[in-house]
Protein backbone atom coordinates (compact mmCIF):
# COMPACT_ATOMS: atom_id res chain seq x y z
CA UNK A 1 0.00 0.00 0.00
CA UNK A 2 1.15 3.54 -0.64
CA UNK A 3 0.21 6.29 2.04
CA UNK A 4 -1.74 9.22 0.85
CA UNK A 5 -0.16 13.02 1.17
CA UNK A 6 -0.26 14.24 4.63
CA UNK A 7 -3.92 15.99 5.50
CA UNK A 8 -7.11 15.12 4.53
CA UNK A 9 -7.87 15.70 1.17
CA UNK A 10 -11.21 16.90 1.30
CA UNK A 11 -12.88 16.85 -2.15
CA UNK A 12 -12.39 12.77 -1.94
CA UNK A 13 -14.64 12.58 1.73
CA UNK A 14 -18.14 12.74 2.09
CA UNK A 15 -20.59 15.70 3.33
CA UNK A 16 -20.73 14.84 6.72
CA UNK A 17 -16.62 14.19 7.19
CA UNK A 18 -16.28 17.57 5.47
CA UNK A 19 -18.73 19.25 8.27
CA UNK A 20 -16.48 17.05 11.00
CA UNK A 21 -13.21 17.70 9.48
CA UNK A 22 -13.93 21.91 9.27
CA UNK A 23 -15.22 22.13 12.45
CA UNK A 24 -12.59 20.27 14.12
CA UNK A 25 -9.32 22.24 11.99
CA UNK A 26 -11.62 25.68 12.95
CA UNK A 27 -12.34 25.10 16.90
CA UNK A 28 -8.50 23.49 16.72
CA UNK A 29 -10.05 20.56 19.32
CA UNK A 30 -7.24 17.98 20.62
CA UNK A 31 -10.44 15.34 21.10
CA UNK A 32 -8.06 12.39 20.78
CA UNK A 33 -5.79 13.82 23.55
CA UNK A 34 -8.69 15.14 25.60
CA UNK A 35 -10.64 11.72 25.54
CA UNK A 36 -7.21 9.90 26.02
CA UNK A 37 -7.27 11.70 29.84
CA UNK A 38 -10.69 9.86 30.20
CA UNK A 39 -11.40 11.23 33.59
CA UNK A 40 -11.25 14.87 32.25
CA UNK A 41 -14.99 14.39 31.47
CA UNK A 42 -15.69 14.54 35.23
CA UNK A 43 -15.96 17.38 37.02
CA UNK A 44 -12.77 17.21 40.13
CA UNK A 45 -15.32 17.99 42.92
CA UNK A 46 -16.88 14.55 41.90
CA UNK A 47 -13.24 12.47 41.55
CA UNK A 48 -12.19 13.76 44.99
CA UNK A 49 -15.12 12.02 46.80
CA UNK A 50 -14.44 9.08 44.79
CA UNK A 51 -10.54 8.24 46.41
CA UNK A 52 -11.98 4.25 46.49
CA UNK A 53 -11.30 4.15 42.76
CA UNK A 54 -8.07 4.50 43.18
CA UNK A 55 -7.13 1.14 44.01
CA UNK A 56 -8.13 0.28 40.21
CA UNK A 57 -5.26 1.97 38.62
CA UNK A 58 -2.30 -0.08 37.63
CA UNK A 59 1.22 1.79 37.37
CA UNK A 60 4.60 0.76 36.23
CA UNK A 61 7.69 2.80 35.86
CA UNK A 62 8.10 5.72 33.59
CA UNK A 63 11.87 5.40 32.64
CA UNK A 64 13.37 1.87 32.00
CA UNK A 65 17.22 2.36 34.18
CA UNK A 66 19.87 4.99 34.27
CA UNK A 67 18.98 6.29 30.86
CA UNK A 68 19.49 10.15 30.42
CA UNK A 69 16.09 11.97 29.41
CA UNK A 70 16.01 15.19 27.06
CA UNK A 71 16.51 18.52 29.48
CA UNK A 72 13.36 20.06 30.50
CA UNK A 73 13.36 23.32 29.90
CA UNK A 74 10.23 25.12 32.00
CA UNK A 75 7.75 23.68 33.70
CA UNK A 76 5.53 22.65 31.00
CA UNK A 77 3.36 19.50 31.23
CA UNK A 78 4.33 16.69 28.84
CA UNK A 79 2.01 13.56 28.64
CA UNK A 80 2.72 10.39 26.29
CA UNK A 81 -0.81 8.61 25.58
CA UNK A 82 -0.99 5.19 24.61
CA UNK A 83 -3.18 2.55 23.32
CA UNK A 84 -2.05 -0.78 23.69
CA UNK A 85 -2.98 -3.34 21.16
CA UNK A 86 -2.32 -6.19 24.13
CA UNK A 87 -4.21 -9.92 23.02
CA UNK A 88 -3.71 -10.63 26.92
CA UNK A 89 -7.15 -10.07 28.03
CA UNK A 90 -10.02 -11.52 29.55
CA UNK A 91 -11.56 -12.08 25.90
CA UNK A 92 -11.00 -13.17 22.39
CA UNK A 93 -12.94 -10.41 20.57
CA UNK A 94 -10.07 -8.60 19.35
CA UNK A 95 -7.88 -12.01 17.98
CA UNK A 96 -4.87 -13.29 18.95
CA UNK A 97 -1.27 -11.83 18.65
CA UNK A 98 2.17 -11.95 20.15
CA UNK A 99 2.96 -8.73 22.82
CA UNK A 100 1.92 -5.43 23.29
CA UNK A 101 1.86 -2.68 20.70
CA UNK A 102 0.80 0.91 20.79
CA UNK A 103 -2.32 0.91 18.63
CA UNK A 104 -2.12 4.72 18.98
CA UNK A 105 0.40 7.35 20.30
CA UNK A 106 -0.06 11.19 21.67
CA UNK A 107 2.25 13.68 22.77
CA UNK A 108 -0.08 16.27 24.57
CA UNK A 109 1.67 19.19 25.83
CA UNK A 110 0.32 21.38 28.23
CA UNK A 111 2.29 24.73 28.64
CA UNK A 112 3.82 26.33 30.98
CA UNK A 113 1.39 28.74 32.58
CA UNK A 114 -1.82 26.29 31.62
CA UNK A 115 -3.31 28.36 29.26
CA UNK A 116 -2.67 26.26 25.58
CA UNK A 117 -2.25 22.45 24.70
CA UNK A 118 -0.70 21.23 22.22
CA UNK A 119 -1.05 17.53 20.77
CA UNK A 120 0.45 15.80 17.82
CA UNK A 121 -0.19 11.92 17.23
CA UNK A 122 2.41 9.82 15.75
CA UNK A 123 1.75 7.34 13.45
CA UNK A 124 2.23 3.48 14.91
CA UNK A 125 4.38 2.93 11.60
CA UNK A 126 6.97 5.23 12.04
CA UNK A 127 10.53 3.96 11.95
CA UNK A 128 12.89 5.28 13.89
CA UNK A 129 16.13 4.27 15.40
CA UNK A 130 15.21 2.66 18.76
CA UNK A 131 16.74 3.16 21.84
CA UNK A 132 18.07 0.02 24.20
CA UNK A 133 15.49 -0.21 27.03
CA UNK A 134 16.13 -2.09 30.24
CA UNK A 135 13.58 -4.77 31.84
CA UNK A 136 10.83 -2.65 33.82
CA UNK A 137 8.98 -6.06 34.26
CA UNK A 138 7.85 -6.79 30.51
CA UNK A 139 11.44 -7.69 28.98
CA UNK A 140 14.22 -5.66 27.78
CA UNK A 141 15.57 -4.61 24.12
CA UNK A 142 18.43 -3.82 22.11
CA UNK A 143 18.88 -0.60 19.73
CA UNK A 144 17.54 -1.32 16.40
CA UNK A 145 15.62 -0.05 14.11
CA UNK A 146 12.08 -0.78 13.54
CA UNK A 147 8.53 0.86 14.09
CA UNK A 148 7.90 3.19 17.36
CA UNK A 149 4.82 1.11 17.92
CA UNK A 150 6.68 -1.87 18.98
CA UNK A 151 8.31 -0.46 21.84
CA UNK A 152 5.06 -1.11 24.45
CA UNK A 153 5.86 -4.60 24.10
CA UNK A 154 8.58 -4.35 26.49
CA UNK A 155 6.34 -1.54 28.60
CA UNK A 156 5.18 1.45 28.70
CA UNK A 157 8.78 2.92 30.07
CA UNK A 158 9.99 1.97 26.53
CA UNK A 159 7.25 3.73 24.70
CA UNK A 160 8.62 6.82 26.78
CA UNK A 161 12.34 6.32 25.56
CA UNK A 162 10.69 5.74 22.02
CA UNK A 163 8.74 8.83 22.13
CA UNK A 164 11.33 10.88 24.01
CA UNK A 165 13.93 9.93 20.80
CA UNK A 166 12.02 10.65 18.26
CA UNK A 167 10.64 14.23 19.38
CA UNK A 168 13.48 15.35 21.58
CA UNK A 169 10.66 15.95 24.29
CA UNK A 170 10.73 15.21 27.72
CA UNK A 171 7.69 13.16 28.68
CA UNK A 172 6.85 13.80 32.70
CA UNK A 173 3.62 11.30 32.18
CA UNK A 174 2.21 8.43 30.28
CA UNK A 175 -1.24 7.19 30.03
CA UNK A 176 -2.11 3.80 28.74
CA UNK A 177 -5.71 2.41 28.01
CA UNK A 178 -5.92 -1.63 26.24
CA UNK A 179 -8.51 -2.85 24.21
CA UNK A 180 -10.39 -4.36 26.65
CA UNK A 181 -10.46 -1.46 28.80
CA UNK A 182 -11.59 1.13 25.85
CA UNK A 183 -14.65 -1.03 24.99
CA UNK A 184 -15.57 -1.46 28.58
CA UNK A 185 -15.61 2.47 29.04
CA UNK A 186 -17.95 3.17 25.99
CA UNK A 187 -19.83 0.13 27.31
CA UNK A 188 -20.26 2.12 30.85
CA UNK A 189 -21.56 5.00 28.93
CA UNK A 190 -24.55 2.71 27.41
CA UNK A 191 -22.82 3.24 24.08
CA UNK A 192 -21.72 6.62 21.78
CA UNK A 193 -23.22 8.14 18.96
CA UNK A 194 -21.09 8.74 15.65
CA UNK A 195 -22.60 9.42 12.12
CA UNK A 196 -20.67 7.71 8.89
CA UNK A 197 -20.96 8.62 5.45
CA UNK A 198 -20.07 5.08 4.39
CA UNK A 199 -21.17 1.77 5.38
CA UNK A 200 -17.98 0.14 6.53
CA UNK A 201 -17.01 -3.46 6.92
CA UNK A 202 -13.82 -5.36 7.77
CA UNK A 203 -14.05 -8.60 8.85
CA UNK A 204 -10.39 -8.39 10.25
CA UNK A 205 -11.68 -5.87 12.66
CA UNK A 206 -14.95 -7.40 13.06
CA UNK A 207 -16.43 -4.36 11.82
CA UNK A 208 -19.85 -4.32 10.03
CA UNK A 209 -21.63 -0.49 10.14
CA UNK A 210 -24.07 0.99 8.11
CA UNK A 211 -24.05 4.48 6.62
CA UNK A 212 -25.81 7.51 9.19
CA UNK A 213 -26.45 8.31 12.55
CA UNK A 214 -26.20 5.20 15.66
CA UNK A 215 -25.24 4.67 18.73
CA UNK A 216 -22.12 2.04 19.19
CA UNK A 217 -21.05 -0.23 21.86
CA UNK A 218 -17.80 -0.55 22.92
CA UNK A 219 -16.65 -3.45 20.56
CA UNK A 220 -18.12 -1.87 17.29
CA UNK A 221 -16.82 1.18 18.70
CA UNK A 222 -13.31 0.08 18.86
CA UNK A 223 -13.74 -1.57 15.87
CA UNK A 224 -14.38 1.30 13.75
CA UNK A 225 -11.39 3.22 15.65
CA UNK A 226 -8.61 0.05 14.64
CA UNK A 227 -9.67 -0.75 11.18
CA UNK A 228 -7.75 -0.37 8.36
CA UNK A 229 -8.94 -2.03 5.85
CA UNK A 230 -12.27 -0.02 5.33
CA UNK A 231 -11.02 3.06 5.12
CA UNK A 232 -8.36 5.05 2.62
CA UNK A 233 -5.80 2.85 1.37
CA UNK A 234 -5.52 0.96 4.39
CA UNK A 235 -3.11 2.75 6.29
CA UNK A 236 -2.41 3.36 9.56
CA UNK A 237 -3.08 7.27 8.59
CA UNK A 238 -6.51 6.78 7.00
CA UNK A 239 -7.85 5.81 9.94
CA UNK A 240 -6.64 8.43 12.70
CA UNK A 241 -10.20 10.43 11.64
CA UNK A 242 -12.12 7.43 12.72
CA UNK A 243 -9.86 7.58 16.24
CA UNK A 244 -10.37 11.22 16.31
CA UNK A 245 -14.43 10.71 15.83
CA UNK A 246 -14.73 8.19 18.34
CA UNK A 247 -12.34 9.93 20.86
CA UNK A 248 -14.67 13.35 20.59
CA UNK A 249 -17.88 10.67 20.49
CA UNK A 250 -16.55 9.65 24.07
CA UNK A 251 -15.78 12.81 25.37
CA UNK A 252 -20.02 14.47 24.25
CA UNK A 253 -21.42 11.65 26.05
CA UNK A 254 -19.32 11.74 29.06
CA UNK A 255 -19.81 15.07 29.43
CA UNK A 256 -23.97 14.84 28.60
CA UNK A 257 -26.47 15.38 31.56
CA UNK A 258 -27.37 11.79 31.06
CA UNK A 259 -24.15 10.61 33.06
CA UNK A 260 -23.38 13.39 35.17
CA UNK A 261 -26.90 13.29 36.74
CA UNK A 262 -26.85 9.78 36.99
CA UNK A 263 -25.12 8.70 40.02
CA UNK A 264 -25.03 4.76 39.55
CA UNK A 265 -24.23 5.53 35.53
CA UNK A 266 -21.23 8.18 36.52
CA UNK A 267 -19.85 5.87 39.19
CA UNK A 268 -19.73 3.14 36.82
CA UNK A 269 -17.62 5.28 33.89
CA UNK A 270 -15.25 6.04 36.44
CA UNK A 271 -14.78 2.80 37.39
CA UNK A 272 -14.46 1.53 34.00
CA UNK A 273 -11.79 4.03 33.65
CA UNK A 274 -9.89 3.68 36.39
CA UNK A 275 -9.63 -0.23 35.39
CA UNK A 276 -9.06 0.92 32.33
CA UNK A 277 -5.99 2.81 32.72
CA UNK A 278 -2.49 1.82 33.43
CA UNK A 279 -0.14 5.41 34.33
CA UNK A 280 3.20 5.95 35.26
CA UNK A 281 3.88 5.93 39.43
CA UNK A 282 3.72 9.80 40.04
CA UNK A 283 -0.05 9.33 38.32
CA UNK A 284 -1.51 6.36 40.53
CA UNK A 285 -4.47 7.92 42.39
CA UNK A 286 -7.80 9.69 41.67
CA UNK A 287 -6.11 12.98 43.47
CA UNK A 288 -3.33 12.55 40.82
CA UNK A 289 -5.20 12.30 37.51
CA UNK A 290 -8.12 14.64 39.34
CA UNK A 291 -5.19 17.47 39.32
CA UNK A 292 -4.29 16.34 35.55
CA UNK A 293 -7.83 16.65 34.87
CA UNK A 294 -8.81 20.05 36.36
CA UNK A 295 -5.40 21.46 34.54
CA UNK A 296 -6.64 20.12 30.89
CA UNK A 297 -9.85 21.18 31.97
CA UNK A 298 -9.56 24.71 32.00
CA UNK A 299 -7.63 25.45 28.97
CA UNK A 300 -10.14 26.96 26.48
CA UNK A 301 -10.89 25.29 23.16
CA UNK A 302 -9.47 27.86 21.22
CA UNK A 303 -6.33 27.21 23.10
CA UNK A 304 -6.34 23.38 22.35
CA UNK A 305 -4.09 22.48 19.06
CA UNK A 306 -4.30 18.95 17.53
CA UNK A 307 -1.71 17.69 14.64
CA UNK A 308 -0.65 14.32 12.92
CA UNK A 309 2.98 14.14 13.01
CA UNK A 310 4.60 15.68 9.94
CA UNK A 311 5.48 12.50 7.56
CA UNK A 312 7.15 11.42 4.61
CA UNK A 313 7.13 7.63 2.84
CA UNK A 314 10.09 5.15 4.55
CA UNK A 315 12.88 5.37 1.73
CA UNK A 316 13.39 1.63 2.25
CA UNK A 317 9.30 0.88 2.60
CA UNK A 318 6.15 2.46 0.97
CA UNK A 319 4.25 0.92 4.14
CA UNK A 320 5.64 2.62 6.76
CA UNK A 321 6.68 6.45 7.69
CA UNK A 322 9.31 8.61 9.00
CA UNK A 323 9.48 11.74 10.38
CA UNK A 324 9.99 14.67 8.15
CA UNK A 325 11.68 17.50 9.07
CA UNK A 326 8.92 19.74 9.25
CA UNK A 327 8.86 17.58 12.21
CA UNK A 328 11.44 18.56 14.11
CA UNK A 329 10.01 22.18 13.60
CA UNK A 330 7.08 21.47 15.41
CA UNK A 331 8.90 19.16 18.25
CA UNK A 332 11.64 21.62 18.97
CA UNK A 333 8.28 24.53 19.44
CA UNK A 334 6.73 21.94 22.05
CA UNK A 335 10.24 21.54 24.17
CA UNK A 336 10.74 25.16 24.09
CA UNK A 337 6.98 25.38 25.40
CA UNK A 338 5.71 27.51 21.72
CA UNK A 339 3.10 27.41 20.48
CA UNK A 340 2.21 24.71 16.86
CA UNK A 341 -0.98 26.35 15.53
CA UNK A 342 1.08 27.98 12.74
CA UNK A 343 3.26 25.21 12.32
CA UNK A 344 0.88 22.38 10.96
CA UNK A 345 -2.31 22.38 8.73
């Protein structure tokens, strides 16, 4: 498969992605990194009487050893997002497979003085030179090259050296939701509403959607956020609009009167995410990610910047990506804690 030119191109979508696509460039909305934080949906006042849920939330590590991170430069917020592709669950809806991958990957930034964010997701099949990583509990790795995806396999701490390589940023927090967990979530919220222009099937995803408006449960909705095979040419960057639509499909209902007035409906989304959620050991409580939340919160969406990382077609593969050096641009802005809006489409 060949990947398409970075951006959408919009004369090939339909009506209704054209209405989604404009309003989302136009409000500048980082829904994938806001719906990422899941517990951002709920007001802090509520997450501070809930301290029980903490005992859901699985940590690990942040850094694997000794190794030295990139300088950090003010006191800007940095927060690696993951979504693991892990088989290792209590189900075989999503198939079987070797490992842990990142299925998705978000550098959020939050500035300085908490008034912007700034969020750029890297594509899973970006190759990059990858750094050694010592045994955190999931296995260690050698430098080599191969795609930034496969790092999570030998946890989360890798993903962190992978990411931190690659952009030159220094990530203070990671965030990592499986499979399992996502559906569960959406499943908590009695499902999510998207609207497609297409039917879309892919029986390697399980997928099978008609065209319009309907409401999802969590394994259709992860479905439509992992295929491939419906959409574009297959890529990894066709689908990141599906992600994105899903991600701001989360965030509407979580935020809709029908959950926050519920009490036995709201307890249960935050215990779904909590479960859900594996974060670094700085992150572990309610209190923790309540803080994160009420931070990420209260940045205004016309301070909230989402980008795809700026790509260009692996010399040595058609199928996967590198960085291109617009890239660097826009990763050098974040670690200097600038501002990306003019720097990406």
């Amino acid at each position: 498969m060949q990947y398409p030119e970075a951006g959408p191109d919009h004369q090939q979508l339909g009506p209704r992605r054209q209405r989604r696509l404009a309003m989302k460039y136009r409000r500048r909305r980082t829904v994938a990194a806001a719906a990422a934080i899941l517990i951002i949906a709920v007001p802090v006042t509520v997450v501070s009487v809930m301290q029980s849920l903490s005992s859901n939330i699985a940590s690990s590590p942040l850094r694997a050893g000794d190794g030295e991170a990139p300088e950090k430069i003010t006191d800007e917020l940095n927060v690696l997002i993951l979504g693991s592709d892990t088989r290792a669950l209590g189900t075989e809806d999503y198939g079987s497979g070797d490992g842990a991958r990142s299925d998705a990957m978000i550098l959020a930034h939050i500035s300085d003085d908490s008034s912007r964010i700034d969020a750029v997701q890297i594509p899973r099949d970006t190759m990059m030179d990858m750094p050694a990583c010592q045994d955190t509990g999931s296995g260690a790795s050698a430098a080599q090259r191969t795609m930034i995806n496969s790092a999570l396999n030998q946890g989360p701490a890798c993903s962190v050296s992978a990411a931190e390589e690659l952009t030159g940023v220094r990530v203070d927090h990671f965030i990592e939701v499986n499979f399992d967990g996502f559906a569960t979530i959406v499943d908590a919220l009695d499902g999510i509403s998207v609207d497609l222009d297409d039917a879309l099937v892919d029986p390697k995803a399980n997928l099978d959607l008609p065209a319009g408006e309907q409401t999802l449960d969590g394994t259709e909705a992860l479905a439509l956020a992992r295929t491939r095979h419906a959409v574009g040419d297959g890529s990894d960057i066709s689908r990141m609009d599906n992600q994105q639509m899903v991600m701001e499909s989360i965030i509407d209902r979580a935020k809709s009167s029908e959950v926050l007035s519920r009490p036995d409906r709201l307890y249960g989304f935050l215990d779904a995410v909590t479960s859900s959620l594996r974060v670094d050991e700085d992150l572990d409580s309610v209190s923790s990610l309540g803080s994160l939340a009420s931070t990420v919160s209260s940045v205004p969406e016309s301070e909230i910047t989402f980008a795809i990382m700026p790509w260009q077609a692996a010399p040595d593969n058609a199928n996967r990506v590198v960085k291109s050096p617009s890239a660097d641009t826009v990763f050098t802005a974040i670690a200097s804690d600038q501002p990306i809006d003019h720097l990406v489409d």
